[in-house]
N, C-alpha and C. Protein backbone atom coordinates (compact mmCIF):
# COMPACT_ATOMS: atom_id res chain seq x y z
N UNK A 1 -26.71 30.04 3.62
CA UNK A 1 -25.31 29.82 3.94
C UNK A 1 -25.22 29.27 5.37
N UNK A 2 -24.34 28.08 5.28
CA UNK A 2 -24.21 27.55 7.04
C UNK A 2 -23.27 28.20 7.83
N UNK A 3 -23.79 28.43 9.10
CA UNK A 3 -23.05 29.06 9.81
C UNK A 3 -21.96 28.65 10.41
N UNK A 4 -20.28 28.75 10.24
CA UNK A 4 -19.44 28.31 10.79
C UNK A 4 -19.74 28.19 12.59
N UNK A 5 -19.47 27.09 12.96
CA UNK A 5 -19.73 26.73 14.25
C UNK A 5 -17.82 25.48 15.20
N UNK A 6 -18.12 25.70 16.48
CA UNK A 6 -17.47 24.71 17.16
C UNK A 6 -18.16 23.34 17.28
N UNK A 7 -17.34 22.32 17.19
CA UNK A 7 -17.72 20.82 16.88
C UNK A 7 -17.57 20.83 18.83
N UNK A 8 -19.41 20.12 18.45
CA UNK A 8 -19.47 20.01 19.83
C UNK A 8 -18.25 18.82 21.01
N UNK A 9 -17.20 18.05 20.27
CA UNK A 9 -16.55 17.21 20.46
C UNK A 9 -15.28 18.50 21.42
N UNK A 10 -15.17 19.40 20.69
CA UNK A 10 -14.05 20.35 21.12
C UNK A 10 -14.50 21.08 22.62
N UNK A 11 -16.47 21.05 22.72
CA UNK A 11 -16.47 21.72 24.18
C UNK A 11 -16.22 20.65 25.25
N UNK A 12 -16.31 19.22 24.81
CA UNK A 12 -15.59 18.46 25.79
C UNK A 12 -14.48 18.23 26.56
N UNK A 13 -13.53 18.86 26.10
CA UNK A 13 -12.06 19.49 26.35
C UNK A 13 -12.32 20.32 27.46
N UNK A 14 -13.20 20.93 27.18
CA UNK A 14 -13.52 22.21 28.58
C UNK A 14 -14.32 22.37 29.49
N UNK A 15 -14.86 20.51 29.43
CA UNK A 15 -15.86 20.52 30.34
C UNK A 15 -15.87 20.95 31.84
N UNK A 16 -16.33 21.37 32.61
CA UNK A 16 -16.47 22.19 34.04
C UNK A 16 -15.45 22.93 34.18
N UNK A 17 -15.25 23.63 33.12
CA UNK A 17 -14.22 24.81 33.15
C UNK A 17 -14.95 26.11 32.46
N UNK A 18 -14.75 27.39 32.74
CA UNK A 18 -15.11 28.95 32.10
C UNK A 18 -14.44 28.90 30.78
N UNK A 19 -15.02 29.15 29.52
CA UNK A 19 -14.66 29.73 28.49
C UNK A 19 -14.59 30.90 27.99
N UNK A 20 -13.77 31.61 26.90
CA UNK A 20 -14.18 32.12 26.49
C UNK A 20 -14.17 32.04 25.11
N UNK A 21 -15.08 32.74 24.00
CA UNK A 21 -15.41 32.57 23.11
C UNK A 21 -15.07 33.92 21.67
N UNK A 22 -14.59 33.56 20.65
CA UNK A 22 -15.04 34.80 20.33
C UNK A 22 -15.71 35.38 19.60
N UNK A 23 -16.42 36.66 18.99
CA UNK A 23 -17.60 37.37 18.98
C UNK A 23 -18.56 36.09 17.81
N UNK A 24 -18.13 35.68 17.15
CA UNK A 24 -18.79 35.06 16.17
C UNK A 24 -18.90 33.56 16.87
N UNK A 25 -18.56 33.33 18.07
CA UNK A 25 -18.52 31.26 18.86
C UNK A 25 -17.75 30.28 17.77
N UNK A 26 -17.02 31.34 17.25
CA UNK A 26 -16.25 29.62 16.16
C UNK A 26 -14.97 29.08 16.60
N UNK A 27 -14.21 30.37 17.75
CA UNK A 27 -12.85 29.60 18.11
C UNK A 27 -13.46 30.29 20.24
N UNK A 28 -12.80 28.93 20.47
CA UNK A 28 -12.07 28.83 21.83
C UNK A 28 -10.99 30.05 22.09
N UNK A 29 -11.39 30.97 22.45
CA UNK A 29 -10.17 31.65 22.61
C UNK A 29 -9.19 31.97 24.21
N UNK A 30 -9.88 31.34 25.55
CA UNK A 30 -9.01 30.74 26.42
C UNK A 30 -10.13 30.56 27.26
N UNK A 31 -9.30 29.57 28.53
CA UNK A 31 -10.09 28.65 29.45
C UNK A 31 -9.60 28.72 30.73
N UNK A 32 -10.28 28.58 32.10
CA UNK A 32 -10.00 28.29 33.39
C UNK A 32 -10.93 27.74 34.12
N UNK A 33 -10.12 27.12 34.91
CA UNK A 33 -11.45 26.69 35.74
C UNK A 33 -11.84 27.51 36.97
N UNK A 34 -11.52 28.47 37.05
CA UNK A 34 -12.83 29.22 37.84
C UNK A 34 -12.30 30.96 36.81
N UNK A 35 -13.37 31.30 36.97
CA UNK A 35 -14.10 32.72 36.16
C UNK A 35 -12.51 33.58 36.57
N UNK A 36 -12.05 33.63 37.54
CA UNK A 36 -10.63 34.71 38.06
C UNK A 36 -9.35 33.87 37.23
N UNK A 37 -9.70 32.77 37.12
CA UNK A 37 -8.56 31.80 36.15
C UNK A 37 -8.47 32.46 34.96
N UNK A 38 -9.61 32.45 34.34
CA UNK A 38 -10.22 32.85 32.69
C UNK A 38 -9.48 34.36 32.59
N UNK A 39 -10.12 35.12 33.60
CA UNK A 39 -9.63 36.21 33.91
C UNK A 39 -8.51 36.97 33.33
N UNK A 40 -7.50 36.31 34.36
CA UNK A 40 -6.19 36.66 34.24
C UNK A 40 -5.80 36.06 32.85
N UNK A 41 -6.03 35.19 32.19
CA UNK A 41 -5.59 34.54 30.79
C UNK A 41 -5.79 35.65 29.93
N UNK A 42 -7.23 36.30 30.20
CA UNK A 42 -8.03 37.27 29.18
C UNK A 42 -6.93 38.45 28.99
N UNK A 43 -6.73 39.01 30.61
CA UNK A 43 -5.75 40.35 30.39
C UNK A 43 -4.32 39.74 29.97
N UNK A 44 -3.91 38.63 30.30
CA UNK A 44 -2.54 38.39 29.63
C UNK A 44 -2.76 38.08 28.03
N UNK A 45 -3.62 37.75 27.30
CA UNK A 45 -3.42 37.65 25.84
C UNK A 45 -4.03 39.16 25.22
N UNK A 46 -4.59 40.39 25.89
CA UNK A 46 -5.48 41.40 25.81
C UNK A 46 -6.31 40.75 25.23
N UNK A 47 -7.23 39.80 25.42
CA UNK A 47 -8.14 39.45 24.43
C UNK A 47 -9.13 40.11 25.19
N UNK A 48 -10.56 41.21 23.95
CA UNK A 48 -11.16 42.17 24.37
C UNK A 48 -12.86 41.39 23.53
N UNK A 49 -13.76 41.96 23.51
CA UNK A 49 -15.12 41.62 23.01
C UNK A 49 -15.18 40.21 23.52
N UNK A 50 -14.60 39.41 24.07
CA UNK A 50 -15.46 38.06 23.76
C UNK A 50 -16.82 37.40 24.51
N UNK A 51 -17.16 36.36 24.38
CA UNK A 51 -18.12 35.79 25.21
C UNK A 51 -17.69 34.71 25.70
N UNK A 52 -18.18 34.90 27.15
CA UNK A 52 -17.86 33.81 28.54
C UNK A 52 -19.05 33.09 28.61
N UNK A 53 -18.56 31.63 28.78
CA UNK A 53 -19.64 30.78 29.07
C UNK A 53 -19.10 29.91 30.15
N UNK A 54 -20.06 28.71 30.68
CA UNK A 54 -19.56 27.50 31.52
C UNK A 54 -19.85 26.53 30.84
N UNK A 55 -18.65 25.52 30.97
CA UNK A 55 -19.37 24.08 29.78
C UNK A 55 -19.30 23.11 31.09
N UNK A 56 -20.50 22.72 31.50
CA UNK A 56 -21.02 22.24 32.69
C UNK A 56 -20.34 20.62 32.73
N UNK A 57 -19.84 19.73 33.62
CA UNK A 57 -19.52 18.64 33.48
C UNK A 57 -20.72 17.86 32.51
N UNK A 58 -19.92 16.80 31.54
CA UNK A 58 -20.65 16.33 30.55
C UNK A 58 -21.96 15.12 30.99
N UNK A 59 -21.40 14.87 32.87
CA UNK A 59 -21.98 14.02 33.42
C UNK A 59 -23.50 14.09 34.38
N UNK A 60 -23.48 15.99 34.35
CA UNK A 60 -23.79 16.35 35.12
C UNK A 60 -25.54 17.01 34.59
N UNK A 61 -26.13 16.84 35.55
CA UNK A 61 -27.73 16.76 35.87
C UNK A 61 -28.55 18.22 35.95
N UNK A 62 -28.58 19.26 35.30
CA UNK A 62 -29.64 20.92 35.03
C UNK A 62 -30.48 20.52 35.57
N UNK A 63 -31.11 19.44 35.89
CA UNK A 63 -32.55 19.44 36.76
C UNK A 63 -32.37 18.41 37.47
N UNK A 64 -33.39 18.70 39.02
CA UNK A 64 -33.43 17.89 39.86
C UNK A 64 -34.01 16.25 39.08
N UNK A 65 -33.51 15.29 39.80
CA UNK A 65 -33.96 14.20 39.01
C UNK A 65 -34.88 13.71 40.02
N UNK A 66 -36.23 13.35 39.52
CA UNK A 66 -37.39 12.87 40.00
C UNK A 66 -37.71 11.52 40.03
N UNK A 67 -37.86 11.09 41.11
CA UNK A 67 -38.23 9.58 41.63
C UNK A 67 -39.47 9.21 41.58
């Protein structure tokens, strides 16, 4: 059975912004751009269990680039 998932097209929306996720990663369940943004969204909807991630700019370089 395939596992329901987010279309990677939808984490582009949230690029260099905090997510959060919920327990199963299939819905977006709110966003800020810094972690105290996310925060306050989290306690205003009570949204409880989820998982926080960073969706890093789409432009942007995880390793030093070597010359």
């Amino acid at each position: 059975m395939k596992r329901k998932s987010i279309d990677i097209n939808e984490f582009a929306k949230y690029e260099d912004q905090y997510v959060a996720l919920s327990q199963d990663s299939t819905k977006i369940v709110a966003s800020g751009k810094t972690i105290k943004d996310l925060h306050k969204k989290l306690e205003k909807i009570k949204a409880k269990d989820v998982i926080i991630d960073y969706i890093f700019p789409l432009n942007a370089s995880l390793s030093p680039v070597c010359q």
